[in-house]
Protein backbone atom coordinates (compact mmCIF):
# COMPACT_ATOMS: atom_id res chain seq x y z
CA UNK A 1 -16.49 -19.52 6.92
CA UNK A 2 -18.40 -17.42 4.69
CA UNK A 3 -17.20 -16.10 1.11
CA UNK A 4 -16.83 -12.61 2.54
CA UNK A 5 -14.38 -13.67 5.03
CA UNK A 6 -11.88 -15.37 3.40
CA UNK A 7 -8.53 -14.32 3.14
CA UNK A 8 -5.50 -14.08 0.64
CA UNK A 9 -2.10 -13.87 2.53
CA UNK A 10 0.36 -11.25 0.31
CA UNK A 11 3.90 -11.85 -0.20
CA UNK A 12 4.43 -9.49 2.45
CA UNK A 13 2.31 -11.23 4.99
CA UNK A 14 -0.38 -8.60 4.62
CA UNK A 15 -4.13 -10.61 4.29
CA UNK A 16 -6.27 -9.24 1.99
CA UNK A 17 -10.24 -9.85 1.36
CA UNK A 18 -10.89 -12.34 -1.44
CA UNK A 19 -13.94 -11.05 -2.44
CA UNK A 20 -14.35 -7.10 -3.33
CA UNK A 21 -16.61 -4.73 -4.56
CA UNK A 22 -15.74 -2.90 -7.98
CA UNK A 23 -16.48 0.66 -8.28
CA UNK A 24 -15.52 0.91 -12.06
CA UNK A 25 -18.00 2.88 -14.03
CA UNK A 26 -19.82 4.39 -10.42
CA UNK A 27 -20.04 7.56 -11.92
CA UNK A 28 -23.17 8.75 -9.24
CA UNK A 29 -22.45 10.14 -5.71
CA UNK A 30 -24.96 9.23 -3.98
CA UNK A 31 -24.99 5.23 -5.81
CA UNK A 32 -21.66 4.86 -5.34
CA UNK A 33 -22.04 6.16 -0.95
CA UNK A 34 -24.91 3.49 -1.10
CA UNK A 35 -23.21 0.33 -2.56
CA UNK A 36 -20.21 0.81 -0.68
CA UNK A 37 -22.38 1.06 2.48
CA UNK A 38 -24.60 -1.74 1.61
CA UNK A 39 -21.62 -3.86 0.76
CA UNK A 40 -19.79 -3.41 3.82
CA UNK A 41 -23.07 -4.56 5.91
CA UNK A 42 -23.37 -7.22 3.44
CA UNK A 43 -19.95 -8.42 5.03
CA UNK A 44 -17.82 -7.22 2.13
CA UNK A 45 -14.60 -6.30 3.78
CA UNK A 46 -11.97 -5.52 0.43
CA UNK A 47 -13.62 -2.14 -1.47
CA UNK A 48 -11.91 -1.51 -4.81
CA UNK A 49 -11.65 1.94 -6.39
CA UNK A 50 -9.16 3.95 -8.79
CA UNK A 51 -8.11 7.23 -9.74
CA UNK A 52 -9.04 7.62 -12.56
CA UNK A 53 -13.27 6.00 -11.89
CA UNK A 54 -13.18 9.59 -10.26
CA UNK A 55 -14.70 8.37 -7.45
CA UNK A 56 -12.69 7.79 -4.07
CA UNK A 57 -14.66 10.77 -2.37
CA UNK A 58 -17.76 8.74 -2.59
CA UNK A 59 -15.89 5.48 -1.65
CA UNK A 60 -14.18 6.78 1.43
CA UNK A 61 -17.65 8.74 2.25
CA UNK A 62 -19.52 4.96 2.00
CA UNK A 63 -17.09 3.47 4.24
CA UNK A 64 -17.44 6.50 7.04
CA UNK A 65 -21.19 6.60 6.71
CA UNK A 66 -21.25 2.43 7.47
CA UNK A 67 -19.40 2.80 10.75
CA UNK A 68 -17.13 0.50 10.27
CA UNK A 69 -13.25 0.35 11.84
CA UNK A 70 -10.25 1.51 9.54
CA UNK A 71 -8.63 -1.64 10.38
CA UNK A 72 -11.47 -4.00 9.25
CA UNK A 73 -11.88 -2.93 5.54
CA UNK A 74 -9.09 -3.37 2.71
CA UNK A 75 -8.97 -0.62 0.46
CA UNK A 76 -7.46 -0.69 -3.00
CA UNK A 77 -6.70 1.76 -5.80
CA UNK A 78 -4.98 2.42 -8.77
CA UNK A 79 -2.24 4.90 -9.87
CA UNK A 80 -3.89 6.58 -12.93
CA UNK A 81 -2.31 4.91 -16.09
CA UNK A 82 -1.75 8.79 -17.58
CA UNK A 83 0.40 9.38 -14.47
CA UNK A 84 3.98 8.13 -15.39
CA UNK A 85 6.57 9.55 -13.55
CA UNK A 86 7.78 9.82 -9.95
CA UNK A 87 6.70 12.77 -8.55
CA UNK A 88 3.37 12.67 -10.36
CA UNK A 89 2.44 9.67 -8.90
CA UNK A 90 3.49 10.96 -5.19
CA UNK A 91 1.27 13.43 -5.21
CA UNK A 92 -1.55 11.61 -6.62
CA UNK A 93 -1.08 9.05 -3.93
CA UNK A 94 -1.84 11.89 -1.70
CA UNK A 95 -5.09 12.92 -3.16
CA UNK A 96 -6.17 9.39 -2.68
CA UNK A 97 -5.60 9.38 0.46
CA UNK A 98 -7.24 13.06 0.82
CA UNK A 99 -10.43 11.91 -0.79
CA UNK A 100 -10.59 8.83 0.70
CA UNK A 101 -9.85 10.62 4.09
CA UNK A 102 -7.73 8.20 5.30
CA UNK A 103 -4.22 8.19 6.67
CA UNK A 104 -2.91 5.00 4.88
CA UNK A 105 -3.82 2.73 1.66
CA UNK A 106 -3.95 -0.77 2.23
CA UNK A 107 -3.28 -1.62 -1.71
CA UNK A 108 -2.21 0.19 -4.79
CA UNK A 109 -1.75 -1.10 -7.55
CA UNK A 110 -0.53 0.71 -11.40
CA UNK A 111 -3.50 0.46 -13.31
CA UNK A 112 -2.48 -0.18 -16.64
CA UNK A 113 1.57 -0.35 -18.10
CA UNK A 114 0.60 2.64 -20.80
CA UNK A 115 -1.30 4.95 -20.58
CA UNK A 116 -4.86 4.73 -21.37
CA UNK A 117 -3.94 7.04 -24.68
CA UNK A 118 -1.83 5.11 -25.85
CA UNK A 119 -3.09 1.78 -25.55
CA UNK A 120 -3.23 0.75 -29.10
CA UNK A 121 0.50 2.00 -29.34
CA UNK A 122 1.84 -1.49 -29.20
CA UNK A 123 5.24 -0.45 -30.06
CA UNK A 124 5.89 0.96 -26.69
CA UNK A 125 5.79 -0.83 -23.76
CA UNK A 126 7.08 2.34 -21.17
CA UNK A 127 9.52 -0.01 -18.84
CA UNK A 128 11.79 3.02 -17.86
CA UNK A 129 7.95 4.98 -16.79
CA UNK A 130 6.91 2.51 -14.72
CA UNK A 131 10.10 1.60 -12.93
CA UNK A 132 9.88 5.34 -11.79
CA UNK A 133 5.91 4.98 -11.29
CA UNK A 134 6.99 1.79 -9.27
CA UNK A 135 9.57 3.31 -7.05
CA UNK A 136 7.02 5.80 -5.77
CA UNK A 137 4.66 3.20 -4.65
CA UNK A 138 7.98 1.08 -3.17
CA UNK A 139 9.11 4.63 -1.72
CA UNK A 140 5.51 5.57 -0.16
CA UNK A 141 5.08 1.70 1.74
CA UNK A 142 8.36 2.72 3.57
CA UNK A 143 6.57 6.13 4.76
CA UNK A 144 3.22 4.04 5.38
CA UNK A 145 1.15 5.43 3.24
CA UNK A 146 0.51 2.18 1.45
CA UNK A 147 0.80 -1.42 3.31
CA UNK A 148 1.08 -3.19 0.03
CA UNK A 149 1.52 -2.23 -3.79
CA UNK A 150 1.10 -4.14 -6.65
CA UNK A 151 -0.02 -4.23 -10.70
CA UNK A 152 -3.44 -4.45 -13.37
CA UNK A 153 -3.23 -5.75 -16.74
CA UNK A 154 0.67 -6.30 -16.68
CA UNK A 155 2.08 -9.23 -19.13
CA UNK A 156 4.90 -10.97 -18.47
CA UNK A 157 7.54 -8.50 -20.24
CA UNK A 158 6.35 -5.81 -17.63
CA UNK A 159 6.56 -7.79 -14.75
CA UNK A 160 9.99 -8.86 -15.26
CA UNK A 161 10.80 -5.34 -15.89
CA UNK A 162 9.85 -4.03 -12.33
CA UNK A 163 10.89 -6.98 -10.54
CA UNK A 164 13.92 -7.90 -12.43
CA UNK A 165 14.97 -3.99 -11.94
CA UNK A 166 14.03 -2.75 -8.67
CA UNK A 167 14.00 -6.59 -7.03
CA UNK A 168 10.47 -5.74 -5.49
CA UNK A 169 7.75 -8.19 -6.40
CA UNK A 170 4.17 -7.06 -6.65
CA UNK A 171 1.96 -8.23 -4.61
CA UNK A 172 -0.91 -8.40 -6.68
CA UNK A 173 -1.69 -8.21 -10.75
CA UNK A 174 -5.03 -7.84 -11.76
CA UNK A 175 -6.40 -8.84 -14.89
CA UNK A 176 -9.18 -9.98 -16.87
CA UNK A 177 -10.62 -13.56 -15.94
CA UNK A 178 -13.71 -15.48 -17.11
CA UNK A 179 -15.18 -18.08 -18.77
CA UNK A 180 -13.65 -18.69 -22.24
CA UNK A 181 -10.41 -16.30 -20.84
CA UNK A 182 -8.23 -17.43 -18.84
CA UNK A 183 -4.46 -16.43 -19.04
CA UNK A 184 -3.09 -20.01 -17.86
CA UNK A 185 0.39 -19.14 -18.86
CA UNK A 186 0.51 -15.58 -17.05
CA UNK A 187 -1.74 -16.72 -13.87
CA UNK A 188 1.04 -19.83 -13.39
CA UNK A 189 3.72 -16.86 -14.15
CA UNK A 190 2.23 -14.96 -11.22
CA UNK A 191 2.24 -17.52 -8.97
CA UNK A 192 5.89 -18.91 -9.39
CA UNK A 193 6.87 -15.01 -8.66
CA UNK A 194 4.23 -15.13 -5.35
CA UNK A 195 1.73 -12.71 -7.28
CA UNK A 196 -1.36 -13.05 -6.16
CA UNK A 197 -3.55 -13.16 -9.67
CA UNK A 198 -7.06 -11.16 -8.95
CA UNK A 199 -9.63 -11.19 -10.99
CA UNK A 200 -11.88 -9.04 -12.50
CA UNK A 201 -14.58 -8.78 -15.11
CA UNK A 202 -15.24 -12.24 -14.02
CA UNK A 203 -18.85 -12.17 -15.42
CA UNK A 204 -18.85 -12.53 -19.54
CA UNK A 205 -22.02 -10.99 -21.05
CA UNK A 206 -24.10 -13.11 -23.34
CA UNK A 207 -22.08 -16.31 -22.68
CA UNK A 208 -24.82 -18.70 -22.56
CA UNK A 209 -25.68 -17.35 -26.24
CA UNK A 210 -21.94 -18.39 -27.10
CA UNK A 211 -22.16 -21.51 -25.22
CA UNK A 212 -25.87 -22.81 -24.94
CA UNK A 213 -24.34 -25.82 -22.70
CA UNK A 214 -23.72 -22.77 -19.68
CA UNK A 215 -27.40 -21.98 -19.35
CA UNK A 216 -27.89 -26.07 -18.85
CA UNK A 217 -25.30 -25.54 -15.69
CA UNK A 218 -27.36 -22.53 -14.57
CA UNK A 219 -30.32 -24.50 -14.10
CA UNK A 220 -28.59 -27.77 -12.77
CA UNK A 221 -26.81 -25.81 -9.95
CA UNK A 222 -30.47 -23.14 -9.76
CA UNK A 223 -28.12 -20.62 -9.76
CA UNK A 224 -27.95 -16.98 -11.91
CA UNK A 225 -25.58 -16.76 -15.01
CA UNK A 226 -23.04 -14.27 -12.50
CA UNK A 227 -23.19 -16.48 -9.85
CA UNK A 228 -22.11 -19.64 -11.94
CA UNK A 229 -19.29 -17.23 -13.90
CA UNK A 230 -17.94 -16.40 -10.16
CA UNK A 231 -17.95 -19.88 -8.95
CA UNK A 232 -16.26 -20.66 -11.83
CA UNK A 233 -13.08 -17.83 -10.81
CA UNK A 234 -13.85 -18.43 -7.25
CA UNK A 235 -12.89 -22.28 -7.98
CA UNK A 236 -9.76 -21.46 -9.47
CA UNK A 237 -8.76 -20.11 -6.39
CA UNK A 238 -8.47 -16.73 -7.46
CA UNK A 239 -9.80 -13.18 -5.39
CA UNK A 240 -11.86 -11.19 -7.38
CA UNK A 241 -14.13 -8.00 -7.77
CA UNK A 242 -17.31 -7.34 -8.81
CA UNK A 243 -19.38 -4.29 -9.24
CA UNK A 244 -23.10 -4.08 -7.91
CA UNK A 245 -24.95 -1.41 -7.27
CA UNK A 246 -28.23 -3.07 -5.80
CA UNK A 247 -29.02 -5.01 -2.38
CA UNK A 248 -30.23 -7.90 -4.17
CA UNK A 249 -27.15 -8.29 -6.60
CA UNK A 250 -24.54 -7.54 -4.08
CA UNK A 251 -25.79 -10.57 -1.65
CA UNK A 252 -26.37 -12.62 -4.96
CA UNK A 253 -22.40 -12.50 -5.37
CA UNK A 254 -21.68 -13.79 -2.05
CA UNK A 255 -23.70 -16.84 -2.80
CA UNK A 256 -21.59 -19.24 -4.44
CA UNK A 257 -21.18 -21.57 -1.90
CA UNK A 258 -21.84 -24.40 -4.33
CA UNK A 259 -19.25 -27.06 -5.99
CA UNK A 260 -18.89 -26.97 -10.04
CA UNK A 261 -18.60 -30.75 -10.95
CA UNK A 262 -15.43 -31.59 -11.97
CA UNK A 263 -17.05 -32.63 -15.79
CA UNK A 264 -18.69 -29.42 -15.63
CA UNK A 265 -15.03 -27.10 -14.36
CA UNK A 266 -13.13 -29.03 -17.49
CA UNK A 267 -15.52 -28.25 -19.75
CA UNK A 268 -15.76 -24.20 -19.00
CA UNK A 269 -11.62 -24.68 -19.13
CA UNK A 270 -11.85 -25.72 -22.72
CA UNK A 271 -13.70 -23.01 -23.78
CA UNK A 272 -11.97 -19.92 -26.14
């Protein structure tokens, strides 16, 4: 089986792609069409978008213009973190779906638990927004608009909030993985609840200036610097997403069809 067609079962049965392509920072039209296209006949089959990367149009254009069948692509998005109440977040869930021209979602996720503007506010953790922002999602899978709904960046405290007070379990929290980060304590969290834990920002820039022992593993395995930092998530048995925008770099993410020694995996664990 190749990379691009393994599977993730949900906690609602629903399987989704392991492997995506991120669309985060695709600002261009006519790049973002092309990568999406070019994934897809890679064999990507999971695309990855958001509201607020302003940029479904293009990503529901790219998946039209490769041909492919509703039913064989996985499409996720994100409720825009600024977007914190119910009826706001109903109606954006239909302007997805309108730019994406597309009758149904198959993931959505709550992008962030505060807004983007107020990130740094630490005192405020908005439990009582996102319940609301969580009941649309719950509200708009029983109208089948979305087949599965789930969170990004959410800690512990904001899990427990939704599921605790709605008793609906995401199906998915995204967050930032890679080497020298890994959240042990919130990936093991996620999996006792049956959270699927996907990763993103998988590749760390300038690691093998930080840790001169990585670019000794890039040559052993005669593999690139992303390509060992995907294994590496890919290993831990997490999904993940990655942006490209070239050919060359899109089919260079699929290949990691190689084995990290065990000496090697332990070591990239112990790094902070």
């Amino acid at each position: 089986m190749s990379i691009t067609e393994e599977e993730v079962i949900l906690n609602n049965g629903i399987k989704m792609p392991k492997l995506a392509l991120g669309t985060w920072f695709m600002n261009q039209k006519d790049t973002t069409i092309s990568a999406v296209k070019t994934a897809i006949q890679v064999g990507y089959r999971q695309i990855d978008t958001a509201q607020s990367y302003d940029n479904e149009q293009e990503v529901g254009l790219g998946i039209k213009e490769s041909g492919i069948e509703r039913g064989d692509i996985f499409i996720t998005s994100k409720v825009d973190a600024e977007l914190k109440d119910y009826r706001s977040v109903t109606d954006s869930i239909d302007t997805t779906l309108s730019k994406l021209n597309h009758d149904y979602l198959d993931l959505m996720l709550i992008h962030n638990p505060t807004p983007w503007s107020k990130a740094l506010d630490v005192k405020s953790q908005y439990f009582d927004e996102n319940l609301a922002v969580w009941q649309a999602l719950i509200d708009s899978i029983k109208i089948g608009k979305i087949r599965a709904i789930g969170v990004s960046n959410f800690e512990k405290e904001d899990l427990d909030n939704l599921i605790n007070k709605s008793g609906v379990i995401p199906s998915v929290n995204q967050m930032v993985v890679n080497i020298g980060h890994v959240p042990n304590d919130l990936i093991k969290f996620d999996q006792e609840q049956g959270i699927v834990t996907e990763a993103y920002s998988v590749v760390t820039h300038g690691v093998t200036l930080k840790y001169p022992q990585i670019q000794t593993m890039v040559d052993k395995y005669q593999v690139t610097v992303s390509q060992l930092c995907i294994r590496y998530v890919w290993q831990m048995g997490l999904p993940l997403w990655r942006k490209s925008t070239s050919l060359n770099h899109i089919k260079q993410n699929t290949m990691i069809d190689f084995q990290i020694s065990d000496s090697d995996f332990d070591y990239l664990n112990s790094l902070k």
